[in-house]
N, C-alpha and C. Protein backbone atom coordinates (compact mmCIF):
# COMPACT_ATOMS: atom_id res chain seq x y z
N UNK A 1 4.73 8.86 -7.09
CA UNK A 1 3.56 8.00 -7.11
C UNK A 1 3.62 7.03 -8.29
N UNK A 2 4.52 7.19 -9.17
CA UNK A 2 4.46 6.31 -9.87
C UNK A 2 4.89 5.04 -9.95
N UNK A 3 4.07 3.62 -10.88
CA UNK A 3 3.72 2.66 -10.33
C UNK A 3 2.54 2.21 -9.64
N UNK A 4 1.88 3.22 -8.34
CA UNK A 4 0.89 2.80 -8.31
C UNK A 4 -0.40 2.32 -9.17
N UNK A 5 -0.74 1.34 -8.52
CA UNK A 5 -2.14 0.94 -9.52
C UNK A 5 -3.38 2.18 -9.45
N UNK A 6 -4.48 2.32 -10.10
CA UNK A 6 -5.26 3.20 -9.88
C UNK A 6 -6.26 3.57 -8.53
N UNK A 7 -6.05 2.04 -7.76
CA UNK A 7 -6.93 1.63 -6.52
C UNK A 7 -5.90 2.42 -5.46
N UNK A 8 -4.98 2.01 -5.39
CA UNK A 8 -3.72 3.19 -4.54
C UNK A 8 -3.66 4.90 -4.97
N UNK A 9 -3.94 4.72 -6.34
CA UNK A 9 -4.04 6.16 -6.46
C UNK A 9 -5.42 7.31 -6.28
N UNK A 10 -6.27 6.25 -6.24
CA UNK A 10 -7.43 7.21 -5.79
C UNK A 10 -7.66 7.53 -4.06
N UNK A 11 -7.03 6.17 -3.90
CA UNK A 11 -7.59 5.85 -2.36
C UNK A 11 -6.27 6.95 -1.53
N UNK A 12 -5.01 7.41 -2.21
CA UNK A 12 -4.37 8.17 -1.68
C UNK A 12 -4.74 10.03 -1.69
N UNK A 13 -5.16 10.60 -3.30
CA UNK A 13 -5.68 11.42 -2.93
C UNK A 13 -7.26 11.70 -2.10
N UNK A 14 -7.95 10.74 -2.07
CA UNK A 14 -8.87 10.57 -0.78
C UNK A 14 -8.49 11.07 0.58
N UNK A 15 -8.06 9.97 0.83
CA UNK A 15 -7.08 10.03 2.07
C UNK A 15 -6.76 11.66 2.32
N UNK A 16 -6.31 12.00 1.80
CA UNK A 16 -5.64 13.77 1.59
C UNK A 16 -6.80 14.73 2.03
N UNK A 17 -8.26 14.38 1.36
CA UNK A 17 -9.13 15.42 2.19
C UNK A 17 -9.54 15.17 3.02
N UNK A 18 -9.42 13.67 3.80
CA UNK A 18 -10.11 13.69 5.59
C UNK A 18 -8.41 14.52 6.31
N UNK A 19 -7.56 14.59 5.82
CA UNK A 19 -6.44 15.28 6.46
C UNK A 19 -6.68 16.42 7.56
N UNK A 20 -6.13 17.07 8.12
CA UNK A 20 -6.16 18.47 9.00
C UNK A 20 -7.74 18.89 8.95
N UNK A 21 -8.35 18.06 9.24
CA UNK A 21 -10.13 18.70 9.50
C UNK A 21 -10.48 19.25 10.75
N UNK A 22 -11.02 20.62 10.70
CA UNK A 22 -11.10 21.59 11.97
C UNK A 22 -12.25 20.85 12.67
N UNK A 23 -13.25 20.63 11.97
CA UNK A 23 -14.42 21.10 12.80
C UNK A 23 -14.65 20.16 13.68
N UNK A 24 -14.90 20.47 14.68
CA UNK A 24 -15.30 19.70 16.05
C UNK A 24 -16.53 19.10 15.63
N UNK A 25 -17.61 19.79 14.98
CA UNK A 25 -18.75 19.14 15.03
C UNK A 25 -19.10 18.02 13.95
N UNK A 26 -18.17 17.94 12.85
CA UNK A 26 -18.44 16.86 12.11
C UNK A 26 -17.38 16.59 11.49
N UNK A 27 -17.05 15.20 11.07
CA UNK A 27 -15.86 14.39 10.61
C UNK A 27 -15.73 14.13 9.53
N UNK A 28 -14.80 13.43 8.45
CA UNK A 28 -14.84 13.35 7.23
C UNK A 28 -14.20 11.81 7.50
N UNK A 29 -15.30 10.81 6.88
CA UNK A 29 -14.56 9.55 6.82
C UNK A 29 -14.27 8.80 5.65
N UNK A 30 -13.40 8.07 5.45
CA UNK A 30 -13.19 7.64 3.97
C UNK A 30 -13.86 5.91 4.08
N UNK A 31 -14.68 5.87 2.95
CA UNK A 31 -15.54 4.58 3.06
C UNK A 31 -14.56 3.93 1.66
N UNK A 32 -14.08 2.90 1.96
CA UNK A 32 -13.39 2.02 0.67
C UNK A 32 -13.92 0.84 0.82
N UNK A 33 -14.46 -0.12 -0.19
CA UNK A 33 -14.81 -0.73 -0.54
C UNK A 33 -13.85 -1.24 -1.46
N UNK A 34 -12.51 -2.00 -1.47
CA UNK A 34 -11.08 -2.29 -2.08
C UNK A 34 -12.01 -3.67 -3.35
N UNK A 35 -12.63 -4.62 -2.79
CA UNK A 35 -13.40 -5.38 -3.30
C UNK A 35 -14.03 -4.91 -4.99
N UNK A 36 -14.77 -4.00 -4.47
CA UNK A 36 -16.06 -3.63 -5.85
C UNK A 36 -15.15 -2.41 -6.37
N UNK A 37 -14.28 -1.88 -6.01
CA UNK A 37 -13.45 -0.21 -6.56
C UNK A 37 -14.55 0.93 -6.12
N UNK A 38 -15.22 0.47 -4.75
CA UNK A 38 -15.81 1.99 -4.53
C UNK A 38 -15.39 2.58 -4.05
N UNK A 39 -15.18 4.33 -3.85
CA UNK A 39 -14.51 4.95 -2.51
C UNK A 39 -14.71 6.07 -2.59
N UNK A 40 -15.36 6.38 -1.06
CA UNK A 40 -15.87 7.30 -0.73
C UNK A 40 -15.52 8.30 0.49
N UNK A 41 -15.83 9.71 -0.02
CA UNK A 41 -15.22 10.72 1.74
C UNK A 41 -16.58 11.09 2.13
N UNK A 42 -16.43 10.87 2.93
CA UNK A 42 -18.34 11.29 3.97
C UNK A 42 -17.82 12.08 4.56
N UNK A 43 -19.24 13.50 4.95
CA UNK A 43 -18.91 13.84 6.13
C UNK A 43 -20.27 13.64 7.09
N UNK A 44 -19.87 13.73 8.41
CA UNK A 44 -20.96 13.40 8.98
C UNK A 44 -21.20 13.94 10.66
N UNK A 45 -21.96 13.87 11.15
CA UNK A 45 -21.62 15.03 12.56
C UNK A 45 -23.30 16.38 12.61
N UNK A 46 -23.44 17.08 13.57
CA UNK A 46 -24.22 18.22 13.32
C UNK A 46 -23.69 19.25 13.52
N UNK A 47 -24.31 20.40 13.02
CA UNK A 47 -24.24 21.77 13.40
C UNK A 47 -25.27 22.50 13.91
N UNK A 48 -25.59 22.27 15.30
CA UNK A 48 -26.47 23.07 16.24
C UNK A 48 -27.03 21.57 16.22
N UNK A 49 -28.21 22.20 16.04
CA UNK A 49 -29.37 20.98 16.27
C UNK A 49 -29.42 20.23 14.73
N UNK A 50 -28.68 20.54 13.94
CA UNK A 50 -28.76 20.02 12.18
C UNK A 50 -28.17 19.02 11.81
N UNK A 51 -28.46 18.04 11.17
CA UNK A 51 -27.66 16.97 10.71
C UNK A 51 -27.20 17.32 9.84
N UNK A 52 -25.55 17.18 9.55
CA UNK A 52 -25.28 17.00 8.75
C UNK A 52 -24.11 15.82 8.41
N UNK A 53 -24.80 15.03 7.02
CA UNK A 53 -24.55 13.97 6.56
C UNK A 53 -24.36 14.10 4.92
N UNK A 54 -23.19 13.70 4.22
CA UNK A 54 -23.84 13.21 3.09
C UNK A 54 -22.19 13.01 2.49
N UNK A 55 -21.87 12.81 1.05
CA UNK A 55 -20.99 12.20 0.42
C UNK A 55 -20.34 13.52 0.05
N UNK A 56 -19.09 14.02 -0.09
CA UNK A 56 -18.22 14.79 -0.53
C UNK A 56 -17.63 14.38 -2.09
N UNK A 57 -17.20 12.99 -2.38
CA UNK A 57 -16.31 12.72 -2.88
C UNK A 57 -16.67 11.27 -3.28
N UNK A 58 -17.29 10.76 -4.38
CA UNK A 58 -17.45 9.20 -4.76
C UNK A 58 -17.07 9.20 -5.91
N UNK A 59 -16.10 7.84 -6.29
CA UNK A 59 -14.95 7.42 -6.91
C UNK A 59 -15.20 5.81 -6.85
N UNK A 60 -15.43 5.24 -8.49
CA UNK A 60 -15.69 4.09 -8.75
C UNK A 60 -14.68 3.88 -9.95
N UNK A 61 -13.82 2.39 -9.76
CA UNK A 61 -12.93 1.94 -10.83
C UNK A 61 -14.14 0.90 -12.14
N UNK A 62 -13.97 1.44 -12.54
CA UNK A 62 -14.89 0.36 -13.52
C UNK A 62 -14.26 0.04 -14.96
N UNK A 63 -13.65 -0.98 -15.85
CA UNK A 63 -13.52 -1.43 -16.97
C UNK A 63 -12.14 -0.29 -17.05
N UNK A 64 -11.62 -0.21 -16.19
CA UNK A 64 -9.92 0.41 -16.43
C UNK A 64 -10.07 1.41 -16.09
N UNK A 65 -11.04 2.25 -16.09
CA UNK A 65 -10.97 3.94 -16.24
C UNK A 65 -12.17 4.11 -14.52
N UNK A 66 -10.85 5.08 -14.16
CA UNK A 66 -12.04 6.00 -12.76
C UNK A 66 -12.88 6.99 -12.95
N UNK A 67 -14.14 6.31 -12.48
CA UNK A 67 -15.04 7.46 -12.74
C UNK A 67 -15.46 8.15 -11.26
N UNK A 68 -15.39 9.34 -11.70
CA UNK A 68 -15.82 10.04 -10.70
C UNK A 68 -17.47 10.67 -10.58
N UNK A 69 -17.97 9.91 -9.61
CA UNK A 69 -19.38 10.17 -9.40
C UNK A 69 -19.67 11.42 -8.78
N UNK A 70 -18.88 11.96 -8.21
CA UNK A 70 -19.23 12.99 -7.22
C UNK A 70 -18.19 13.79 -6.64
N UNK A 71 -18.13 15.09 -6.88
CA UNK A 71 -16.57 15.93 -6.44
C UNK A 71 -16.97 17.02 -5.95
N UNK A 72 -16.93 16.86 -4.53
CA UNK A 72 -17.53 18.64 -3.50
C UNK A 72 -15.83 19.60 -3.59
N UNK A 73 -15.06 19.05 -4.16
CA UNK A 73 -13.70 19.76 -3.65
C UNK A 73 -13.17 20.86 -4.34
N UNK A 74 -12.15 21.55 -4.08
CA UNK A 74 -12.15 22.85 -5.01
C UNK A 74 -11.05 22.57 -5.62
N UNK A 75 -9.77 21.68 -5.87
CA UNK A 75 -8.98 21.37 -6.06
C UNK A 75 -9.44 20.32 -7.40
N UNK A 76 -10.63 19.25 -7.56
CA UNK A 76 -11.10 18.64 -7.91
C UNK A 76 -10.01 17.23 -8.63
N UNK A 77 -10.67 16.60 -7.73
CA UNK A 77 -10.48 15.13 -7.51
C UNK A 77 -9.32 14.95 -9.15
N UNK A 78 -10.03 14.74 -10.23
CA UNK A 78 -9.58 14.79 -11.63
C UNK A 78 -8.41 15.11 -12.18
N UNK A 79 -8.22 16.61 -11.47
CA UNK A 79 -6.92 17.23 -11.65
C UNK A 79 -5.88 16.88 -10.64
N UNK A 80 -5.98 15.85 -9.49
CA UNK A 80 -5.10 15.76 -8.71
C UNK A 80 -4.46 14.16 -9.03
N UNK A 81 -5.23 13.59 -9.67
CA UNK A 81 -5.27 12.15 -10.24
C UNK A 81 -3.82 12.92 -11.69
N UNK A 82 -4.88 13.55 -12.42
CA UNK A 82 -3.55 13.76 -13.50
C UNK A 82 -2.22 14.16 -13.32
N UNK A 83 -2.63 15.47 -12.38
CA UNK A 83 -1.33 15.24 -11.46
C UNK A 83 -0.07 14.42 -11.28
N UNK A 84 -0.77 13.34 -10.97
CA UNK A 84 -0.46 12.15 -10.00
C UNK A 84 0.20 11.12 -11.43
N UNK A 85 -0.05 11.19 -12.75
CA UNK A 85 0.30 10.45 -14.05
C UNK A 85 -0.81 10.06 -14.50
N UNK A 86 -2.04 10.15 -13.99
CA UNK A 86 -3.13 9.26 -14.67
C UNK A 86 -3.67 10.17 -15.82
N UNK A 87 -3.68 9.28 -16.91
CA UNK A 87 -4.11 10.10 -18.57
C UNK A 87 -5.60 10.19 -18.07
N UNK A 88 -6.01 11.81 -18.94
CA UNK A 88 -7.28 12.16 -18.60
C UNK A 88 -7.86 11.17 -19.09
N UNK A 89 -8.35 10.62 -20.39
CA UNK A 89 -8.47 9.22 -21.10
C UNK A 89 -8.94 8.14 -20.42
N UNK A 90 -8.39 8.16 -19.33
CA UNK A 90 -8.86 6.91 -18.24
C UNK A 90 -9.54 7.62 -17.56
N UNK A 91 -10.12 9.02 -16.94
CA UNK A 91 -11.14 9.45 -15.72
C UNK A 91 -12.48 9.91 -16.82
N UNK A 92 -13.40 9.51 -15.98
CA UNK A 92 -14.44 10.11 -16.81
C UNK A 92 -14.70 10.96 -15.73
N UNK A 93 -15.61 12.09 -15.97
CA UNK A 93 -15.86 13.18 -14.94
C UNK A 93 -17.86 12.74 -15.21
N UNK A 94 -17.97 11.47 -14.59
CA UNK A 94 -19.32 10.52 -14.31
C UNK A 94 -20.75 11.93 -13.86
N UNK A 95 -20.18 12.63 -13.12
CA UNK A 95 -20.93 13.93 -12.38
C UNK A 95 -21.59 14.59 -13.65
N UNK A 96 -21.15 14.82 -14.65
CA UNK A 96 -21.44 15.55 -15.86
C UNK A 96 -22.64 14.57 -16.72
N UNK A 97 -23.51 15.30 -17.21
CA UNK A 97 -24.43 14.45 -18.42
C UNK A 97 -23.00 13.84 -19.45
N UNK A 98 -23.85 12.88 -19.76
CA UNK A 98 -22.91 12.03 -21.11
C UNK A 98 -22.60 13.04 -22.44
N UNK A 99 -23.98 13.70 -22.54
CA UNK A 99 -23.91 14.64 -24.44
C UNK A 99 -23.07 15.72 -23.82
N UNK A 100 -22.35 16.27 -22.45
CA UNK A 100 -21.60 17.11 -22.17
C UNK A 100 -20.19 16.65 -22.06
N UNK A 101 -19.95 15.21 -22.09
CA UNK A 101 -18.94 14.85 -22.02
C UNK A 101 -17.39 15.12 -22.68
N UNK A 102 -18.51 14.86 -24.06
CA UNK A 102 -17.61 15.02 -24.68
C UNK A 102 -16.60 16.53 -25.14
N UNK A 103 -17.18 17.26 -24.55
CA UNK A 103 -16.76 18.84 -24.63
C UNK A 103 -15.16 18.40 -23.47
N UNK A 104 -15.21 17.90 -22.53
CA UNK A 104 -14.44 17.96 -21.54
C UNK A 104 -13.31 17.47 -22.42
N UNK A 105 -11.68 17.45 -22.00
CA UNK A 105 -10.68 16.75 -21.99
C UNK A 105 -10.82 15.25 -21.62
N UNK A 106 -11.45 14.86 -20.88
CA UNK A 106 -11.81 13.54 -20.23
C UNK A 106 -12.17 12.64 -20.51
N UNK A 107 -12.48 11.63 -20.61
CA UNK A 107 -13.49 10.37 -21.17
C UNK A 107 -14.39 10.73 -21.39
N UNK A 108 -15.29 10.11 -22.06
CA UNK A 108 -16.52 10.04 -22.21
C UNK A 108 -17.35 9.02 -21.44
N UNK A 109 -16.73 7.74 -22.05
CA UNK A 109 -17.28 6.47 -20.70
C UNK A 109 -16.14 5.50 -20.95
């Protein structure tokens, strides 16, 4: 993966959790917004008579560094980016209060 810019590299591990999805009753779609650096995994669909809708996974590029707004995954988004070469330094983990930030390995902002 290296080389990629950060917009390829988020939008690829994205990509990775709508992958092999069982459930018949609801889907996982990836919303990118390439323009503004938004990107998002929805899921969406019911179970029985239940809606279910809502965001898994939101990921915004802002002033160099990805912040991650939102991480339902168990693998977590953060660690698959570093993985991938990206210095913790550049992700902020956005989901967390700011005065907790700084405890993390991660950015702050």
């Amino acid at each position: 993966m290296e080389g990629m810019s950060y917009p390829e590299l988020v939008q690829t591990v994205l990509a990775k959790h709508t992958e092999n999805h069982q459930s018949k009753e609801t889907e996982k779609e990836l919303i990118f917004d390439c323009q503004r650096h938004r990107y998002l995994v929805i899921h969406v669909g019911w179970e029985g008579e239940k809606r279910n809708y809502g965001s898994m996974i939101h990921v915004d590029i802002k002033d160099g560094k990805i912040w991650i707004q939102r991480d339902l995954t168990e693998e977590g988004v953060a660690n698959e980016l570093v993985e991938l070469g990206v210095p913790k330094t550049d992700i902020v983990l956005a989901f967390r209060a700011p005065h907790i930030r700084q405890f993390t390995d991660f950015a702050v902002g």
